[in-house]
Protein backbone atom coordinates (compact mmCIF):
# COMPACT_ATOMS: atom_id res chain seq x y z
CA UNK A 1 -11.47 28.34 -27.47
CA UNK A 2 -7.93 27.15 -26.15
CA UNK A 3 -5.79 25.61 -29.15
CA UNK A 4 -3.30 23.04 -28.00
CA UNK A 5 0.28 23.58 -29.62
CA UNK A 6 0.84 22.03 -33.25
CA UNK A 7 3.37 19.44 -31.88
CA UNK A 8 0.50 18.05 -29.57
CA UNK A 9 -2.15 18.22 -32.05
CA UNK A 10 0.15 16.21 -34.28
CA UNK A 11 0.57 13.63 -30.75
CA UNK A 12 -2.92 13.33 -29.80
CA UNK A 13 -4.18 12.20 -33.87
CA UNK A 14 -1.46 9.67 -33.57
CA UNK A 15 -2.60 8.64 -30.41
CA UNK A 16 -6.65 7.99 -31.43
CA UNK A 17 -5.34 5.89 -34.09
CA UNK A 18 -2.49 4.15 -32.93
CA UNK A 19 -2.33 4.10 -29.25
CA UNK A 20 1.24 3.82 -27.68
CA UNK A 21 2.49 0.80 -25.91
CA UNK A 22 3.09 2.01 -22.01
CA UNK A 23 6.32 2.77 -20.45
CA UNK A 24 8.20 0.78 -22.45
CA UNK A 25 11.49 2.49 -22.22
CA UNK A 26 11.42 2.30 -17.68
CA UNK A 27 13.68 -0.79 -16.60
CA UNK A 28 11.26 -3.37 -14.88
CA UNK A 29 12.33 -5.12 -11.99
CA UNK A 30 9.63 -7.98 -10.94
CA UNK A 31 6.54 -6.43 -11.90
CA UNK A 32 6.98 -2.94 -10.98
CA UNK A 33 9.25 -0.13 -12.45
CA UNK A 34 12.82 1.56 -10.82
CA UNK A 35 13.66 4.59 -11.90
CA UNK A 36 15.73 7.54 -10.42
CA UNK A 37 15.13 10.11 -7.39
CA UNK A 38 13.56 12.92 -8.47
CA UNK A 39 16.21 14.92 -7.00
CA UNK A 40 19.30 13.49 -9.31
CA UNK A 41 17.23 14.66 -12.20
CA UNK A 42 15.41 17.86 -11.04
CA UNK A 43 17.91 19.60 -12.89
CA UNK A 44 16.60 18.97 -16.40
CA UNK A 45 15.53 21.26 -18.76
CA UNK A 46 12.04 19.62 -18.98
CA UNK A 47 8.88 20.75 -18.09
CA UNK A 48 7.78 17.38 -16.66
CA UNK A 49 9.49 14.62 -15.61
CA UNK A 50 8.50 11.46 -15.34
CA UNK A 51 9.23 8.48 -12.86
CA UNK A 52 7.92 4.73 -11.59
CA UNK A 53 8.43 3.52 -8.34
CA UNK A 54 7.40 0.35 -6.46
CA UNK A 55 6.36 0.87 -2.51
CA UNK A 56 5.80 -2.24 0.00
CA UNK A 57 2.66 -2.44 1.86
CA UNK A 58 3.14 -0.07 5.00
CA UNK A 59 6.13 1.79 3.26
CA UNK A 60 6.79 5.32 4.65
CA UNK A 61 8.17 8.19 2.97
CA UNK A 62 8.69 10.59 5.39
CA UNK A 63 8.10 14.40 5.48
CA UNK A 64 9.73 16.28 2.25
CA UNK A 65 9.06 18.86 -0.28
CA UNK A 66 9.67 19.43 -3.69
CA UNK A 67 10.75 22.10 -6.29
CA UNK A 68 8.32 21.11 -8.88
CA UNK A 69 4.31 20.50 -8.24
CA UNK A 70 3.79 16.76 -8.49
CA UNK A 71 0.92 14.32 -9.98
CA UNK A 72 0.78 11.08 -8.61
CA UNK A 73 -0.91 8.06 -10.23
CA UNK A 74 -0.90 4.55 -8.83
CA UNK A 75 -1.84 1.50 -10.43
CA UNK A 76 -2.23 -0.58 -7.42
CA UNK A 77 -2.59 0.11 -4.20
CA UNK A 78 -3.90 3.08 -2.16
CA UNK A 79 -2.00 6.32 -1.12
CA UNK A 80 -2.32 8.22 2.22
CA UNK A 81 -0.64 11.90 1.99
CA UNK A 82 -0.63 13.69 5.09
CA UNK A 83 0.68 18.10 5.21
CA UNK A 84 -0.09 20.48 7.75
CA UNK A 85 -3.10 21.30 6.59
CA UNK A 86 -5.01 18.04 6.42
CA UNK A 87 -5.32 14.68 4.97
CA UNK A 88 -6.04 13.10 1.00
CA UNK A 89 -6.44 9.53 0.35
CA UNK A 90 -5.50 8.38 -3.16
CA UNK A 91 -7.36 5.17 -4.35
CA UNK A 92 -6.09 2.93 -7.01
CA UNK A 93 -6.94 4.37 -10.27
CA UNK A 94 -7.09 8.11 -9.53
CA UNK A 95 -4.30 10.91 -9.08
CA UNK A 96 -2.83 13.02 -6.74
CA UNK A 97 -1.67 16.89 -7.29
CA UNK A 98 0.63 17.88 -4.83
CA UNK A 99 1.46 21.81 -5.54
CA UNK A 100 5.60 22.39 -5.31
CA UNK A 101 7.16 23.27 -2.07
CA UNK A 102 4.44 21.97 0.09
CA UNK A 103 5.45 19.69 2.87
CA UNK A 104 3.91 16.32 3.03
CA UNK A 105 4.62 12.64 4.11
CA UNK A 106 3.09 9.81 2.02
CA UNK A 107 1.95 6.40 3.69
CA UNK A 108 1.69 3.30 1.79
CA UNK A 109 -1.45 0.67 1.84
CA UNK A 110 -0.76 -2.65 -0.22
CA UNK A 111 1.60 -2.81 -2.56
CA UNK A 112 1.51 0.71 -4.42
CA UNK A 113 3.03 0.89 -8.18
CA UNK A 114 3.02 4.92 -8.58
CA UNK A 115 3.90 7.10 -11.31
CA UNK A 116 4.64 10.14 -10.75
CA UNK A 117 5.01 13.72 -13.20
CA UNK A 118 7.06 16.35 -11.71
CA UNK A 119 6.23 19.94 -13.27
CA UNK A 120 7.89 23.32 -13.14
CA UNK A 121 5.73 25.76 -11.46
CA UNK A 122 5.53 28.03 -14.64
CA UNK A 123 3.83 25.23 -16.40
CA UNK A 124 1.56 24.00 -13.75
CA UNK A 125 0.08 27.80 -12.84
CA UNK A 126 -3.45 26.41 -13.54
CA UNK A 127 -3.07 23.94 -11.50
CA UNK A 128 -5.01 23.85 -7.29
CA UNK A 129 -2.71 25.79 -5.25
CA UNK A 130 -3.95 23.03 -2.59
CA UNK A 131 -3.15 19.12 -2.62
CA UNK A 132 -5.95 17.96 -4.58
CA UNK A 133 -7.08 14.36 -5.37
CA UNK A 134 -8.10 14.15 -9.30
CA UNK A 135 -9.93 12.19 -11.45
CA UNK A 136 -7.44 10.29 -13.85
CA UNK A 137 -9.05 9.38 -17.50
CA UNK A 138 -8.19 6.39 -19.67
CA UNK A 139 -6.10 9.19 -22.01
CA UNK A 140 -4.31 10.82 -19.27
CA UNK A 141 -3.14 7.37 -18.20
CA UNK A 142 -1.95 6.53 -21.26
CA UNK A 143 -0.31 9.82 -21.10
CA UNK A 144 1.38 9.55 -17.77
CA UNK A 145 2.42 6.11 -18.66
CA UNK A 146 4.54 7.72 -22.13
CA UNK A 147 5.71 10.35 -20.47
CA UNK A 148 7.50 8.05 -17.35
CA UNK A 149 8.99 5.97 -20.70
CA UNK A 150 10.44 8.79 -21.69
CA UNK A 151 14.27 8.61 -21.75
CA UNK A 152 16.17 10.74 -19.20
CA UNK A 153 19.52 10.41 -20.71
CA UNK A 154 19.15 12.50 -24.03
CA UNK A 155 17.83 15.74 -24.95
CA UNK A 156 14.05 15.34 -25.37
CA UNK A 157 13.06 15.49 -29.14
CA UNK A 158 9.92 17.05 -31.22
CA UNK A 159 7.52 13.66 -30.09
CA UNK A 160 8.68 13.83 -26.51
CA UNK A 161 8.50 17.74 -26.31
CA UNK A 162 4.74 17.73 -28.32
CA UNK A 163 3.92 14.64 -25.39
CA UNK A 164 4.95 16.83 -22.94
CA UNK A 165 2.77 19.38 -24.44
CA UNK A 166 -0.35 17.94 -24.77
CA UNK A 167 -0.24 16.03 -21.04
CA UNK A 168 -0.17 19.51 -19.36
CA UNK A 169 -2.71 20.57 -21.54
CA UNK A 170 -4.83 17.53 -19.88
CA UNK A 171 -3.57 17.64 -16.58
CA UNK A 172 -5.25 20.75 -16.26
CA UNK A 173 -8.61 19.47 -17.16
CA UNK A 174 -8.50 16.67 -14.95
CA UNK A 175 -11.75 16.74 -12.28
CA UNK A 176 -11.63 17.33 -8.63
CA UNK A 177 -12.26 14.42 -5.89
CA UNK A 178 -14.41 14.49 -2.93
CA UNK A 179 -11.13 12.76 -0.75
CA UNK A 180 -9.48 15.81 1.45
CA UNK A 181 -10.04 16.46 4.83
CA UNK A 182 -9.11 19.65 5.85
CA UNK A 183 -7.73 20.71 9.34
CA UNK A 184 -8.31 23.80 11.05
CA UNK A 185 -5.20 26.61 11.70
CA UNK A 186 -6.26 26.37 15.22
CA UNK A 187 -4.18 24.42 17.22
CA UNK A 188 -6.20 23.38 19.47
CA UNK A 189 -8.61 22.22 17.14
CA UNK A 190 -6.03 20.79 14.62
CA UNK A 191 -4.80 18.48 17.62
CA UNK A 192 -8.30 17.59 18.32
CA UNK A 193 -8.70 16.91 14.46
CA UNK A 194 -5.65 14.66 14.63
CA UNK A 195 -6.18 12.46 17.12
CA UNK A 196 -10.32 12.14 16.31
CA UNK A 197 -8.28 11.05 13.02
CA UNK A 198 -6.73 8.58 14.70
CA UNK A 199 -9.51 6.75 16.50
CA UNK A 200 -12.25 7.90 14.53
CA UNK A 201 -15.93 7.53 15.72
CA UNK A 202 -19.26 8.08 14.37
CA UNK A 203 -20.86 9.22 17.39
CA UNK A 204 -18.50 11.72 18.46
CA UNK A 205 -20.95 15.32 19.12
CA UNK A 206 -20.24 18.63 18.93
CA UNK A 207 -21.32 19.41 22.22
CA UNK A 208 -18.35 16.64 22.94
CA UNK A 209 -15.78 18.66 21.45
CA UNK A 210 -16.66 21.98 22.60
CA UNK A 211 -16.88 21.14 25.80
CA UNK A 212 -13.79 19.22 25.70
CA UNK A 213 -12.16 22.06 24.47
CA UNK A 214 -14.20 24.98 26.70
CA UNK A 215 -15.85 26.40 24.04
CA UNK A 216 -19.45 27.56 23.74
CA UNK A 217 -21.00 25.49 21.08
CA UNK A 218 -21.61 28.38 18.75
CA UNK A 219 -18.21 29.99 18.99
CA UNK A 220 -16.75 25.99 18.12
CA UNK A 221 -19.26 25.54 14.76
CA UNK A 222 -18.32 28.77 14.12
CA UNK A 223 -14.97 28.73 14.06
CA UNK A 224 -14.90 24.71 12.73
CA UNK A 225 -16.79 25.88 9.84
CA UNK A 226 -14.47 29.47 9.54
CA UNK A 227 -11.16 26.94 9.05
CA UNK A 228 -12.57 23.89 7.34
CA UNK A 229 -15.08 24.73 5.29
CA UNK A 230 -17.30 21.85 6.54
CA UNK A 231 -19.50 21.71 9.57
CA UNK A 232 -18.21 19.65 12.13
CA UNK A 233 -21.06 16.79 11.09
CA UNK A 234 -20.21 17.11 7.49
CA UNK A 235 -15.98 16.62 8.76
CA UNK A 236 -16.79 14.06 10.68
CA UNK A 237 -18.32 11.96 8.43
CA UNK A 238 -15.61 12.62 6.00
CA UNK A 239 -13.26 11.56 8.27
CA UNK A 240 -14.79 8.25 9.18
CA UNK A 241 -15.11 7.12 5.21
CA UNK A 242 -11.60 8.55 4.43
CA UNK A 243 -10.07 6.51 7.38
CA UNK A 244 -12.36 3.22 5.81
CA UNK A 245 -10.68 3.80 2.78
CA UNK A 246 -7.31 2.21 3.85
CA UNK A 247 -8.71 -0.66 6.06
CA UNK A 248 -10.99 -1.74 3.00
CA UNK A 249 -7.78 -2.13 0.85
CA UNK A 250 -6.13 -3.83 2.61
CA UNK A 251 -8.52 -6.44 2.80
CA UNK A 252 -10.64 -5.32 6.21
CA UNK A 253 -14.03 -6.79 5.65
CA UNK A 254 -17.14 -3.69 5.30
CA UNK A 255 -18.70 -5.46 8.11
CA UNK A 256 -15.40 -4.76 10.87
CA UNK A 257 -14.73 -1.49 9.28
CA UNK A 258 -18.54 -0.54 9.88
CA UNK A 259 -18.44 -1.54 13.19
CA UNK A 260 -15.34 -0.26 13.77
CA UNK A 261 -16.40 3.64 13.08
CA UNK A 262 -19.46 2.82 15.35
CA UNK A 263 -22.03 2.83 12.36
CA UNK A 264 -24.81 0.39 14.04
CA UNK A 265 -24.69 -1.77 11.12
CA UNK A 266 -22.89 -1.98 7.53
CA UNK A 267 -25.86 -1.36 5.67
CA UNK A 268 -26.07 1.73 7.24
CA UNK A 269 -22.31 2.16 6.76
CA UNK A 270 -22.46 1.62 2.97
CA UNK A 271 -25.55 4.22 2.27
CA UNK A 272 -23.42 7.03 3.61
CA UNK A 273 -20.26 5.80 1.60
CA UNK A 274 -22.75 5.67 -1.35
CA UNK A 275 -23.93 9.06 -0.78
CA UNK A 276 -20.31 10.40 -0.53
CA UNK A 277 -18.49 8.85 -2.99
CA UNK A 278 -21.28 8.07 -5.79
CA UNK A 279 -20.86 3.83 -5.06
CA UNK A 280 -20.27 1.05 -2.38
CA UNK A 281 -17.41 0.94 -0.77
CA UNK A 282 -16.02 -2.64 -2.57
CA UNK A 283 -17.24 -1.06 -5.68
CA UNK A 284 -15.66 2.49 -5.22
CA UNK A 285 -12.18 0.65 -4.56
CA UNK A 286 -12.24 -1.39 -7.91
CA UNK A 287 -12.72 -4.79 -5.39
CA UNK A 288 -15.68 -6.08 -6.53
């Protein structure tokens, strides 16, 4: 059985019997938390690094990369990250692993108060080598929250280093999220993923697509399914609940949203997000 290192055995006793006050060395502004680019302190000799930001509702950040892999946590708010390869949405509540140097823009919905750990690649090898959206626990928020408080302008010490310690040793346990929607390496097909993305309907066929694109419909499943990893039904419905996601945060009644997607009515709207995402959609979002 793994053994976590003495420091973070130490941590995580403390911890169950006194546990820590949040973040309460990051300067608040308002209600949310300022703290550097990640790129003025990259340079530290940490293996994580943590940082708070506030983003405005609709709030861009455009295309980038980074040097470490990154875990993203908001408290409020909902997250849209967009690479090359497809599309994750973050709710409120749950986390985001973005593996280092992979390109990706991040999209905004409500107002979004994100913390963020930033880990060298030697200590996140366990890690998905994908973008992955994660399951954050009670304790790994607590942990994500002491290790943003951390102070950046001394040398970490034993509590901070045995911190450190034990939230990689959770980060790694931390369960996978049915939220991803994969495009293919086609580009044909990725195009036709993108803009289905961006007017997304229920009713859309294969037989619509492949002939759209002058395929025969078994070479287009065939290939759909070769690059996804999801029959084009199974992607399709992903991609209608993923793009409800956003609308029902920011406020978008089930009803509109339902209709919107071309699901004949919300009942039968709210079934499939059940299915999917294991409760109603108001539910699922922490809204009800």
């Amino acid at each position: 059985m793994e053994r976590l290192p003495h420091r973070a055995v130490q941590f995580k006793a403390r911890f169950d019997t006194h546990p820590p006050m949040l973040g309460l060395n990051v300067t608040k502004v308002g209600h949310g938390m300022r703290s550097p680019r990640i790129d003025k302190v990259d340079h530290l000799p940490r293996p994580v690094i943590g940082l708070g930001h506030d983003y405005a509702d609709g709030f861009l950040i455009e295309p980038h990369e980074h040097r470490r892999g990154q875990l993203m946590n908001a408290t409020s708010g909902l997250i849209v990250l967009t690479t090359p390869e497809g599309k994750w949405v973050m709710p409120p509540h749950r986390g985001m692993w973005i593996p280092a140097g992979v390109r990706h823009s991040v999209r905004a919905v409500g107002l979004v108060r994100m913390q963020s750990l930033y880990v060298e690649t030697d200590r996140a090898e366990a890690m998905p080598v994908h973008c992955q959206v994660l399951e954050i626990t009670s304790f790994m928020r607590s942990l994500i929250g002491e290790v943003v408080g951390l102070s950046l302008d001394r040398e970490a010490d034993g509590r901070s280093q045995a911190l450190m310690d034990l939230t990689l040793y959770e980060m790694e346990r931390l369960p996978s999220l049915p939220l991803s929607l994969p495009f293919p390496s086609d580009e044909r097909l990725a195009k036709k993923c993108r803009e289905f993305v961006g007017q997304p309907n229920i009713h859309q066929t294969t037989d619509d697509w492949s002939r759209e694109l002058g395929m025969s419909r078994r070479a287009f499943t065939r290939i759909f399914r070769q690059q996804t990893g999801l029959s084009f039904v199974g992607w399709r419905q992903q991609a209608c609940l993923l793009s409800a996601l956003p609308q029902l945060s920011a406020g978008q009644s089930v009803t509109s949203v339902a209709m919107e997607l071309g699901y004949e009515n919300p009942a039968a709207f709210t079934i499939m997000f059940k299915r999917a995402f294991g409760k109603p959609p108001l539910a699922y979002l922490g809204l009800r």
